[in-house]
N, C-alpha and C. Protein backbone atom coordinates (compact mmCIF):
# COMPACT_ATOMS: atom_id res chain seq x y z
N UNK A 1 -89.13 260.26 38.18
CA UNK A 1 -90.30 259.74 37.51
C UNK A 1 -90.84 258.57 38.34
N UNK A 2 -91.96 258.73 38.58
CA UNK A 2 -92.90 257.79 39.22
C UNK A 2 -93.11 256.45 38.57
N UNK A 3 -92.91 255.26 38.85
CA UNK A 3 -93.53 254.26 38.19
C UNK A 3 -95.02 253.58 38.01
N UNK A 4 -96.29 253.27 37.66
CA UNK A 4 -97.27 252.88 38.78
C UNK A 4 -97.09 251.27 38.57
N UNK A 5 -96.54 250.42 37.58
CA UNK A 5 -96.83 249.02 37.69
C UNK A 5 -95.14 248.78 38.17
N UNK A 6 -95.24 248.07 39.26
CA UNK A 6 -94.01 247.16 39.66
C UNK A 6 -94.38 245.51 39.56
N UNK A 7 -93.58 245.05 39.03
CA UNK A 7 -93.67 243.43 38.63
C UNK A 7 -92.39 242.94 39.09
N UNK A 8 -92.81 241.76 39.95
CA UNK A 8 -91.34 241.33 40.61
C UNK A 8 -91.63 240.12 39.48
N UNK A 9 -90.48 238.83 38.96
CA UNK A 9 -90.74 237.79 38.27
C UNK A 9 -89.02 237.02 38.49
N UNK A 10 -89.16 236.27 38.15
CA UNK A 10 -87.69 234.74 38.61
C UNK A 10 -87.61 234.48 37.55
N UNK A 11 -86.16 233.95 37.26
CA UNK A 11 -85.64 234.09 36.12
C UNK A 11 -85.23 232.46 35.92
N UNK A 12 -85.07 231.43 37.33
CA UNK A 12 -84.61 230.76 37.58
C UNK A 12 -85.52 229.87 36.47
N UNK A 13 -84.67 229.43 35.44
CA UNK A 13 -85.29 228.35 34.61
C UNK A 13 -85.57 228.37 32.98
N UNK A 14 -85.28 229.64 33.15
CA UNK A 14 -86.09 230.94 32.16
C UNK A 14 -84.82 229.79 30.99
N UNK A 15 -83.27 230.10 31.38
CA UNK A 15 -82.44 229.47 30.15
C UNK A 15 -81.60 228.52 30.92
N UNK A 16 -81.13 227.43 30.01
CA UNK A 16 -80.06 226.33 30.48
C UNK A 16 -78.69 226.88 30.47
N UNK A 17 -78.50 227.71 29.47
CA UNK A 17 -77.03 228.18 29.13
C UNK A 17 -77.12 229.42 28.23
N UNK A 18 -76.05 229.87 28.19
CA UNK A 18 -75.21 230.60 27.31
C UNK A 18 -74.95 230.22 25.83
N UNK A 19 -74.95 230.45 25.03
CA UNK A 19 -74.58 230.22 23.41
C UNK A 19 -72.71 229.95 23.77
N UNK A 20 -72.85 229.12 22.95
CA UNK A 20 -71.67 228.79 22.73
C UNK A 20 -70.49 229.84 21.91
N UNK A 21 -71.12 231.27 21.50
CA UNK A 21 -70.40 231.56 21.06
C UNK A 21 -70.38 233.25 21.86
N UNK A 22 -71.14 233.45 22.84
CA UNK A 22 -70.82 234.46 23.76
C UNK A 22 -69.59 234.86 24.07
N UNK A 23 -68.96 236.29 24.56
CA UNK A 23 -68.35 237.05 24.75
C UNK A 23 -69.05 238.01 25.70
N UNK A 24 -67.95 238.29 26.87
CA UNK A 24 -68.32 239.17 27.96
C UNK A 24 -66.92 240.33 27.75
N UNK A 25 -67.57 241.05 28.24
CA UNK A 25 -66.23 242.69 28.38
C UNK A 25 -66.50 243.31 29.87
N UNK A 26 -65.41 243.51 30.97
CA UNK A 26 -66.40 244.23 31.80
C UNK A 26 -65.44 245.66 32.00
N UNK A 27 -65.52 246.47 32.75
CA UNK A 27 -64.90 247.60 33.17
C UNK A 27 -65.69 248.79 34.09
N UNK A 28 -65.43 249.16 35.27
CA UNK A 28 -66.19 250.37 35.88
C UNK A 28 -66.43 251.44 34.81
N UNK A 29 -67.43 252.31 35.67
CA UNK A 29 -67.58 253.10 34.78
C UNK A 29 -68.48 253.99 35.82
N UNK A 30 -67.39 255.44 36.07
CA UNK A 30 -68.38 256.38 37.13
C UNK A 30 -69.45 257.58 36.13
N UNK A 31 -70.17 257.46 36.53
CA UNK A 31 -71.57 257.95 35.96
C UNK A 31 -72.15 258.96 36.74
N UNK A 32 -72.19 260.33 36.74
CA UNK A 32 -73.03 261.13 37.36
C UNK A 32 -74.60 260.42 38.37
N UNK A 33 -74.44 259.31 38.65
CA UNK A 33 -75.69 258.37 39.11
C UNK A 33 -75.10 257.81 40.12
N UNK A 34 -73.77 257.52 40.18
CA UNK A 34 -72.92 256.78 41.05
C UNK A 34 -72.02 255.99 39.98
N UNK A 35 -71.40 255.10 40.76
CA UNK A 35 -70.93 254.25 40.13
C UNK A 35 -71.53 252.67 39.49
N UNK A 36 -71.01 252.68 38.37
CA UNK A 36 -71.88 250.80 37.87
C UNK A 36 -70.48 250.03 37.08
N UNK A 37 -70.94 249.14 36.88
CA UNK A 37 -69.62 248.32 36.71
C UNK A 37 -70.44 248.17 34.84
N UNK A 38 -70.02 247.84 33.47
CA UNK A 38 -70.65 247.87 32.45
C UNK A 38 -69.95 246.60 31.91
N UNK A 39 -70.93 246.33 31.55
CA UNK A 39 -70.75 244.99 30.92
C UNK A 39 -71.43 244.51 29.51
N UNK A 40 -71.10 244.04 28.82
CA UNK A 40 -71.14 243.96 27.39
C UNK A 40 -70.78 242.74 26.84
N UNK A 41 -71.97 241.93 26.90
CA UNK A 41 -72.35 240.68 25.94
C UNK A 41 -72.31 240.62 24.53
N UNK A 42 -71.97 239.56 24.16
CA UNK A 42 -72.04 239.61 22.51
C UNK A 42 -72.48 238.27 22.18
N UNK A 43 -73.40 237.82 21.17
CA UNK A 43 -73.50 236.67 21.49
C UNK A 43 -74.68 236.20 20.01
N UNK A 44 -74.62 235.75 19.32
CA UNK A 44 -75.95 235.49 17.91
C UNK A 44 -75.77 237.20 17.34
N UNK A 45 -74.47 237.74 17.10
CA UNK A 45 -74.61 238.86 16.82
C UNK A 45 -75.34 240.12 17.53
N UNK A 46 -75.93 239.57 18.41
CA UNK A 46 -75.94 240.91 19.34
C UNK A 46 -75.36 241.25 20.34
N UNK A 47 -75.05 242.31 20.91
CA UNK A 47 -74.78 243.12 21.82
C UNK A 47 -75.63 243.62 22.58
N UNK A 48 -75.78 243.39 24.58
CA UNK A 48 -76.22 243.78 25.01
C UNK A 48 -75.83 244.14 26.49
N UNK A 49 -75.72 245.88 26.84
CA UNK A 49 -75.19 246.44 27.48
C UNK A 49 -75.91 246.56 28.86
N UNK A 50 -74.98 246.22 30.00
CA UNK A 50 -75.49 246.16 31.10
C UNK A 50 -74.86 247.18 32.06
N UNK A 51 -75.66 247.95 32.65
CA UNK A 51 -74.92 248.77 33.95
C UNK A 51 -75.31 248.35 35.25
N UNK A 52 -74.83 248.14 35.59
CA UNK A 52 -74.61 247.25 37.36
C UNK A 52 -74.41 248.14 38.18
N UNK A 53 -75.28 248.46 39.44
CA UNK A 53 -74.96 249.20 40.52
C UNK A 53 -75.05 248.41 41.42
N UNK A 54 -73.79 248.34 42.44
CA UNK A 54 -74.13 247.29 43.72
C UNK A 54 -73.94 245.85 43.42
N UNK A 55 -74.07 245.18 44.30
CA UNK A 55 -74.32 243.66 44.24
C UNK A 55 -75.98 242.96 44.33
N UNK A 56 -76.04 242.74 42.74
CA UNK A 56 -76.97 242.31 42.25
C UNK A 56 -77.14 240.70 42.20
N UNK A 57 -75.92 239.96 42.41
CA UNK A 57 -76.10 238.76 42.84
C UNK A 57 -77.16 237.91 44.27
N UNK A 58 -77.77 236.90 43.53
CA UNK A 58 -78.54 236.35 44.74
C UNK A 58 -80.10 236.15 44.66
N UNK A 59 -80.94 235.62 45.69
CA UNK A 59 -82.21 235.35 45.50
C UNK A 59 -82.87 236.75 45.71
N UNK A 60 -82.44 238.41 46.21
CA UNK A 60 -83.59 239.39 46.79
C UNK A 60 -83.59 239.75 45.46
N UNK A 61 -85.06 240.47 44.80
CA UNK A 61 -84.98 240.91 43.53
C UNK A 61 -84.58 242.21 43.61
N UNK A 62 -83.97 242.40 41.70
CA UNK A 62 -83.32 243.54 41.95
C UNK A 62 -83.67 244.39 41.13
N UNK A 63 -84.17 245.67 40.90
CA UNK A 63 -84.54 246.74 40.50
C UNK A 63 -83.77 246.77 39.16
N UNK A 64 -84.50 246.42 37.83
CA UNK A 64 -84.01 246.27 36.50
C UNK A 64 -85.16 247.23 35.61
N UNK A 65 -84.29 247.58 34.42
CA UNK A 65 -84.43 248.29 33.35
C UNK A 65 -84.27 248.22 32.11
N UNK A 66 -85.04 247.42 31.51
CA UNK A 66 -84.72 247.30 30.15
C UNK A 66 -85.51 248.24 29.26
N UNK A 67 -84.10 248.79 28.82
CA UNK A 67 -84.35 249.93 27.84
C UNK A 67 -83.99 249.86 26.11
N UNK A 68 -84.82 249.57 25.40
CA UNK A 68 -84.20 249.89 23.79
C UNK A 68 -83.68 251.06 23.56
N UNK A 69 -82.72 250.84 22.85
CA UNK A 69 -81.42 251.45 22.04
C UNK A 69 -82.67 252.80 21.35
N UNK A 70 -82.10 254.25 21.33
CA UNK A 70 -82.79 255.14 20.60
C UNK A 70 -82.07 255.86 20.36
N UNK A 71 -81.38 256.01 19.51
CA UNK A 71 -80.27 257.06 19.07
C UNK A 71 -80.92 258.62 19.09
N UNK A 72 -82.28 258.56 18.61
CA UNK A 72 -82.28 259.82 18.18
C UNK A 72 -83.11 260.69 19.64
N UNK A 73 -83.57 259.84 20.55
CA UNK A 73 -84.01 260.16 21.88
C UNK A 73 -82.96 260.36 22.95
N UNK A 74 -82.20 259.01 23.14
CA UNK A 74 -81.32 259.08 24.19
C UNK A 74 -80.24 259.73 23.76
N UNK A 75 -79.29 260.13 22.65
CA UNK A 75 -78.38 261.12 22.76
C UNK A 75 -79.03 261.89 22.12
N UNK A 76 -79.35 262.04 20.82
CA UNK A 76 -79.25 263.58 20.07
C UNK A 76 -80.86 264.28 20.60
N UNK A 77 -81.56 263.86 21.86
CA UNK A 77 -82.52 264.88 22.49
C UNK A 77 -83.70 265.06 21.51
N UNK A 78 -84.12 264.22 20.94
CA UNK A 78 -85.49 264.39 19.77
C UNK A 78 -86.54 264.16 20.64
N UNK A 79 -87.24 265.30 20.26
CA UNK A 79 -88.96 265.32 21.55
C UNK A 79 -89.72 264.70 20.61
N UNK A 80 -89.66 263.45 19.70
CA UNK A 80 -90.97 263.16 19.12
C UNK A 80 -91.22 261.76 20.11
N UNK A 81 -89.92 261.51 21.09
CA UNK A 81 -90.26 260.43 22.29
C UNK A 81 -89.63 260.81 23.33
N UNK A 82 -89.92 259.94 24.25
CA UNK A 82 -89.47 260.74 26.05
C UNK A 82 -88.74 259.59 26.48
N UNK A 83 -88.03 258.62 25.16
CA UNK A 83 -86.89 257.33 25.48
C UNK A 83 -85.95 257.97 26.34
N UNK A 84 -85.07 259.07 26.02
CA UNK A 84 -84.02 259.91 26.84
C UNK A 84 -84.58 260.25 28.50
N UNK A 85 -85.68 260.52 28.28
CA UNK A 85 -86.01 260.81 29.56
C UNK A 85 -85.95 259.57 30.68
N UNK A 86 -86.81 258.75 29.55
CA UNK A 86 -87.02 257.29 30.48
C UNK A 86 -86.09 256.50 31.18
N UNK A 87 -84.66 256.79 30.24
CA UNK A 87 -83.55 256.30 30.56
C UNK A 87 -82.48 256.97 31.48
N UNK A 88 -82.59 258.73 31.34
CA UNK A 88 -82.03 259.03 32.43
C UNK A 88 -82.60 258.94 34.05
N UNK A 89 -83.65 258.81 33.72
CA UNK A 89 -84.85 258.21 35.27
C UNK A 89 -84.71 256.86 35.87
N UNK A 90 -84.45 256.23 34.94
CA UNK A 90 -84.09 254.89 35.31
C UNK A 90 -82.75 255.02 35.73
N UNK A 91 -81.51 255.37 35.51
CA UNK A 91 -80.46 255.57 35.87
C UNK A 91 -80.67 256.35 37.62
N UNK A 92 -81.26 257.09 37.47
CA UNK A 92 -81.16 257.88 38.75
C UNK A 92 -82.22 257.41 40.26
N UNK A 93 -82.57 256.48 39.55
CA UNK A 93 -83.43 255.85 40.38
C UNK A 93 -82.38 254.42 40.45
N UNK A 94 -82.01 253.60 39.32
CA UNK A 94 -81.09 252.77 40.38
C UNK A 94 -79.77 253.20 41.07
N UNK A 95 -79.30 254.48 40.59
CA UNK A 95 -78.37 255.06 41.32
C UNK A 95 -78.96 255.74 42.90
N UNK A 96 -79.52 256.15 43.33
CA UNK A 96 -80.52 256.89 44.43
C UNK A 96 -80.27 254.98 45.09
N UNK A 97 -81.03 253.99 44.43
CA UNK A 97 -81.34 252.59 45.84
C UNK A 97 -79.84 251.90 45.79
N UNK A 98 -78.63 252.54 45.00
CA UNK A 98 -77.68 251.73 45.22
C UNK A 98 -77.63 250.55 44.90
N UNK A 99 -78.43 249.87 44.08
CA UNK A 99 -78.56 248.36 43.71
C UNK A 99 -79.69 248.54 42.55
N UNK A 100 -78.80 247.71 41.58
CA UNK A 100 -80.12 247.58 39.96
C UNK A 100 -79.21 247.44 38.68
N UNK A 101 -80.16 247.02 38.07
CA UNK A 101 -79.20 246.45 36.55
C UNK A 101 -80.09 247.50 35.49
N UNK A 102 -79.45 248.38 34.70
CA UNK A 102 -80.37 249.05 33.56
C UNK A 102 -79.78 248.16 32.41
N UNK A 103 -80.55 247.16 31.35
CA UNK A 103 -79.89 246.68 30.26
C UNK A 103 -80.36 247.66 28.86
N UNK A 104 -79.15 247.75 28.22
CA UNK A 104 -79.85 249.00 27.06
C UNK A 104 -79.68 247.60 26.13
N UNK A 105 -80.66 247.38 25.45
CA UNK A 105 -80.65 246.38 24.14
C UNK A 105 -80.86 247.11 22.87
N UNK A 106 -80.16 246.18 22.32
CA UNK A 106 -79.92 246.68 20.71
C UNK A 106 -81.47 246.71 19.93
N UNK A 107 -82.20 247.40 20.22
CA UNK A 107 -84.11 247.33 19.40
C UNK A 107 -84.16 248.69 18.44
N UNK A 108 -82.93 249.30 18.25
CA UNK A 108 -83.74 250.73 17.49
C UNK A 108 -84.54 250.81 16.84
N UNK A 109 -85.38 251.36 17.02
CA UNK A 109 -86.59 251.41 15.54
C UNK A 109 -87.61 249.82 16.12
N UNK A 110 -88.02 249.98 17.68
CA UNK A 110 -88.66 248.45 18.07
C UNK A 110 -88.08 247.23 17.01
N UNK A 111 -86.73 247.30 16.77
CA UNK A 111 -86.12 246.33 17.00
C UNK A 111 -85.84 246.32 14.93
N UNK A 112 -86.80 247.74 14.51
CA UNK A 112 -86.24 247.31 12.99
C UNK A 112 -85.26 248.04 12.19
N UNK A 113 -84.71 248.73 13.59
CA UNK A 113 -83.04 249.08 13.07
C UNK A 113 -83.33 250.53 12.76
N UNK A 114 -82.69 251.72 12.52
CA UNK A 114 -82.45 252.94 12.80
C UNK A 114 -83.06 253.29 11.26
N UNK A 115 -82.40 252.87 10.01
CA UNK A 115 -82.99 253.01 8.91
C UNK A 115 -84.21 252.95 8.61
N UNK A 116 -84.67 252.06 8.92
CA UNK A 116 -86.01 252.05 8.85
C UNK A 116 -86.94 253.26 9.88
N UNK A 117 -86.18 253.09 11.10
CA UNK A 117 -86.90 253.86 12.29
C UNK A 117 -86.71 255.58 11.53
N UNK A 118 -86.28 255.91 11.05
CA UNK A 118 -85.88 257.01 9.85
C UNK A 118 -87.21 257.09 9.07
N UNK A 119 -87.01 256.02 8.14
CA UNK A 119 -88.35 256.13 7.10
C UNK A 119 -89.76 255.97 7.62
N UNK A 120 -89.78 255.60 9.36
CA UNK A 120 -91.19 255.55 9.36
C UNK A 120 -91.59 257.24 10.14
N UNK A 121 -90.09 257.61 10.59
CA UNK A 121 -90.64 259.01 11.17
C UNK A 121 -91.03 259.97 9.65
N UNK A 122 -90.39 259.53 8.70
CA UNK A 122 -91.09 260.65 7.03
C UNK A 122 -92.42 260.77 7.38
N UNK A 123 -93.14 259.08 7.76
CA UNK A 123 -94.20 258.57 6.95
C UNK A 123 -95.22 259.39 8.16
N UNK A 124 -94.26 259.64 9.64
CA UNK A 124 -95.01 260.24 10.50
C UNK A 124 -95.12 261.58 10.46
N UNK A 125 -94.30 262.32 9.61
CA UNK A 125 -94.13 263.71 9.38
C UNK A 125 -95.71 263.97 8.72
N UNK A 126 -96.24 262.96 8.15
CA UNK A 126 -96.92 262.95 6.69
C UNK A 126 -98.47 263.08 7.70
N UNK A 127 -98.33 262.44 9.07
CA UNK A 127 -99.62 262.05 9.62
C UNK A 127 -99.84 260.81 10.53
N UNK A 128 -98.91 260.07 10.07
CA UNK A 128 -99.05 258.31 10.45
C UNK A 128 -98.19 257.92 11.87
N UNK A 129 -98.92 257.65 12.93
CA UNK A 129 -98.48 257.10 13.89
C UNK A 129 -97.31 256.14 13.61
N UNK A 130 -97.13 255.85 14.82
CA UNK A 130 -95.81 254.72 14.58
C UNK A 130 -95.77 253.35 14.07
N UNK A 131 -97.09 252.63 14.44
CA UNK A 131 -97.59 251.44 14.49
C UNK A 131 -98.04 251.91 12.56
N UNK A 132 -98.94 252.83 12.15
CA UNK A 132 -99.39 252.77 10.84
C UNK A 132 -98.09 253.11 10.08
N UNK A 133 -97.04 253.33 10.48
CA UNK A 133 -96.15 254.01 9.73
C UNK A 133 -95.42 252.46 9.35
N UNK A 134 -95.05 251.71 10.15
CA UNK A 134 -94.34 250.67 10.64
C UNK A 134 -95.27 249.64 9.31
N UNK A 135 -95.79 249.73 9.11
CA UNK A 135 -97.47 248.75 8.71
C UNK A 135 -97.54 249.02 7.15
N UNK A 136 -97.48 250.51 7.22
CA UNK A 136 -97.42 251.04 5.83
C UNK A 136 -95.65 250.94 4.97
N UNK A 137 -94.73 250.86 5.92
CA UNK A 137 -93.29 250.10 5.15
C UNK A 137 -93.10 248.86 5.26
N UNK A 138 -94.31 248.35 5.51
CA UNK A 138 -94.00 246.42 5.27
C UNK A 138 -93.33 245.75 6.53
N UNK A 139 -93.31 246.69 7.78
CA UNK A 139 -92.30 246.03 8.90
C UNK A 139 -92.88 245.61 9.41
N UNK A 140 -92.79 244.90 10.71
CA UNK A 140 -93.83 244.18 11.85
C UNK A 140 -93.76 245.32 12.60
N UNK A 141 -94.87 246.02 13.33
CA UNK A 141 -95.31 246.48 14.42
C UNK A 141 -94.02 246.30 15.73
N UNK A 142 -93.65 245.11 15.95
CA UNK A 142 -92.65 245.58 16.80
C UNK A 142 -92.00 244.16 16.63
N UNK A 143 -90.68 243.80 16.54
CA UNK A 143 -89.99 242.92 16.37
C UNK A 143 -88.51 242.43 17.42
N UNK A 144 -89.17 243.49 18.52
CA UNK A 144 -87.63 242.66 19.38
C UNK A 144 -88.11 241.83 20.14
N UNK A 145 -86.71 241.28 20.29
CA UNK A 145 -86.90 239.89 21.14
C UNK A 145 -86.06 240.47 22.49
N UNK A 146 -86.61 239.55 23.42
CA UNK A 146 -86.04 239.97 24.96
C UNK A 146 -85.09 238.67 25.28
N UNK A 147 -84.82 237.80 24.41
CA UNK A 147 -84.21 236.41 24.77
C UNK A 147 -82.74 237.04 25.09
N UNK A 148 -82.33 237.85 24.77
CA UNK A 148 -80.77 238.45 25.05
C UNK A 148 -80.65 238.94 26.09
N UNK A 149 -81.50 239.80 26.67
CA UNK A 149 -81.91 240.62 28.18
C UNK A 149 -81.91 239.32 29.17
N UNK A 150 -82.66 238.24 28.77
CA UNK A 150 -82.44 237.14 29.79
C UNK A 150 -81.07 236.10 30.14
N UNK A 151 -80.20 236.13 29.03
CA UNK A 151 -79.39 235.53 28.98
C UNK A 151 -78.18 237.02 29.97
N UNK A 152 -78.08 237.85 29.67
CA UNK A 152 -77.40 238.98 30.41
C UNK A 152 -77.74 239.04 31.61
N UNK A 153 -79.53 238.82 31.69
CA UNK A 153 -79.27 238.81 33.71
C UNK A 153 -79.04 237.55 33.78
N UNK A 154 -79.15 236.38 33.70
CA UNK A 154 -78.56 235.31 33.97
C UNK A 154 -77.22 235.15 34.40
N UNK A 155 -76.53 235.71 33.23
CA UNK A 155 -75.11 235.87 32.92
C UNK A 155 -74.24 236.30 34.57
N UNK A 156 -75.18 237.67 34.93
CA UNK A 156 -74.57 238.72 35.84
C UNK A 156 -75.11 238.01 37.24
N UNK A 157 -75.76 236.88 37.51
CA UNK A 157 -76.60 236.28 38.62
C UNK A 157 -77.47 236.42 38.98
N UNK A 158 -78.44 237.04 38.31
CA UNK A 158 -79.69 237.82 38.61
C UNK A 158 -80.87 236.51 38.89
N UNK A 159 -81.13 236.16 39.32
CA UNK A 159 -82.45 235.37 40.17
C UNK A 159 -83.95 236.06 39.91
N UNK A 160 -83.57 237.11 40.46
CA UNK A 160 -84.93 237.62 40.35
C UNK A 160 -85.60 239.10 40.05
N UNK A 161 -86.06 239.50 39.20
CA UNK A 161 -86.11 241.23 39.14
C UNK A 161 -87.52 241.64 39.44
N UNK A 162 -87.33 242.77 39.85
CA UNK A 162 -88.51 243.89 40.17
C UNK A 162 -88.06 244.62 38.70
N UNK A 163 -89.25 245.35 38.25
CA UNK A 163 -89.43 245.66 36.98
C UNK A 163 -89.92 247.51 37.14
């Protein structure tokens, strides 16, 4: 999959620290893509999963992916989005340059959780886009935050990403 917008941006400043109540996990992990090292933050109750190819440490930017969590796209294969797709493309593209961070963040349902992301696909069965569906169950239009994605490349040394 082709990209057409690339955005390089520096991270340097972006946060002072870590929460005081963070947790890291790491362990390889070989992947039909190559190999990435996975890593798993925890931290204000969230969880956010990082796959590492290469040495991503340092000032050259590095080919990143932030992807929301889609249960019903990325494993169980639902064509009402092309999240699965997006994410195995992204994988095979930082696997192919040998260097890149894909972060999967916890946003299901743009961030209003799987239950809900459930009741607004009814409301889409019915006719209603995602945004009117979202609107019409009282949720916000889209509610994740990226403050966790920054604290994870921070975390891993990331300086600077291409997007």
């Amino acid at each position: 999959m082709a990209y057409k917008w690339h955005r390089i941006c520096c991270i340097d400043n972006v946060l002072t620290a870590l929460p005081a109540d963070a947790l890291r996990a790491d362990a390889l992990l070989p992947t039909r893509w190559g190999d990435f090292r996975i890593s798993v933050f925890r931290f204000d109750a969230t969880e956010v999963v990082a796959l590492a190819r290469g040495d991503v440490q340092g000032d050259e930017p590095v080919l990143v992916r932030l992807h929301s969590e889609c249960l019903t796209g990325d494993v169980l294969g639902s064509l009402r989005c092309d999240c699965g797709d997006q994410l195995r493309a992204a994988l095979e593209m930082i696997g192919r340059a040998e260097r890149g961070v894909l972060l999967y963040l916890d946003h299901e349902g743009r961030g209003s959780g799987l239950f809900n992301k459930i009741r607004a696909y009814g409301l889409q069965d019915g006719g209603l886009d995602t945004v009117d569906a979202n609107v019409e169950l009282g949720l916000p239009v889209d509610s994740r935050d990226y403050s966790a994605a920054a604290f994870a490349l921070q975390e891993l040394g990331i300086k600077s990403v291409r997007l």
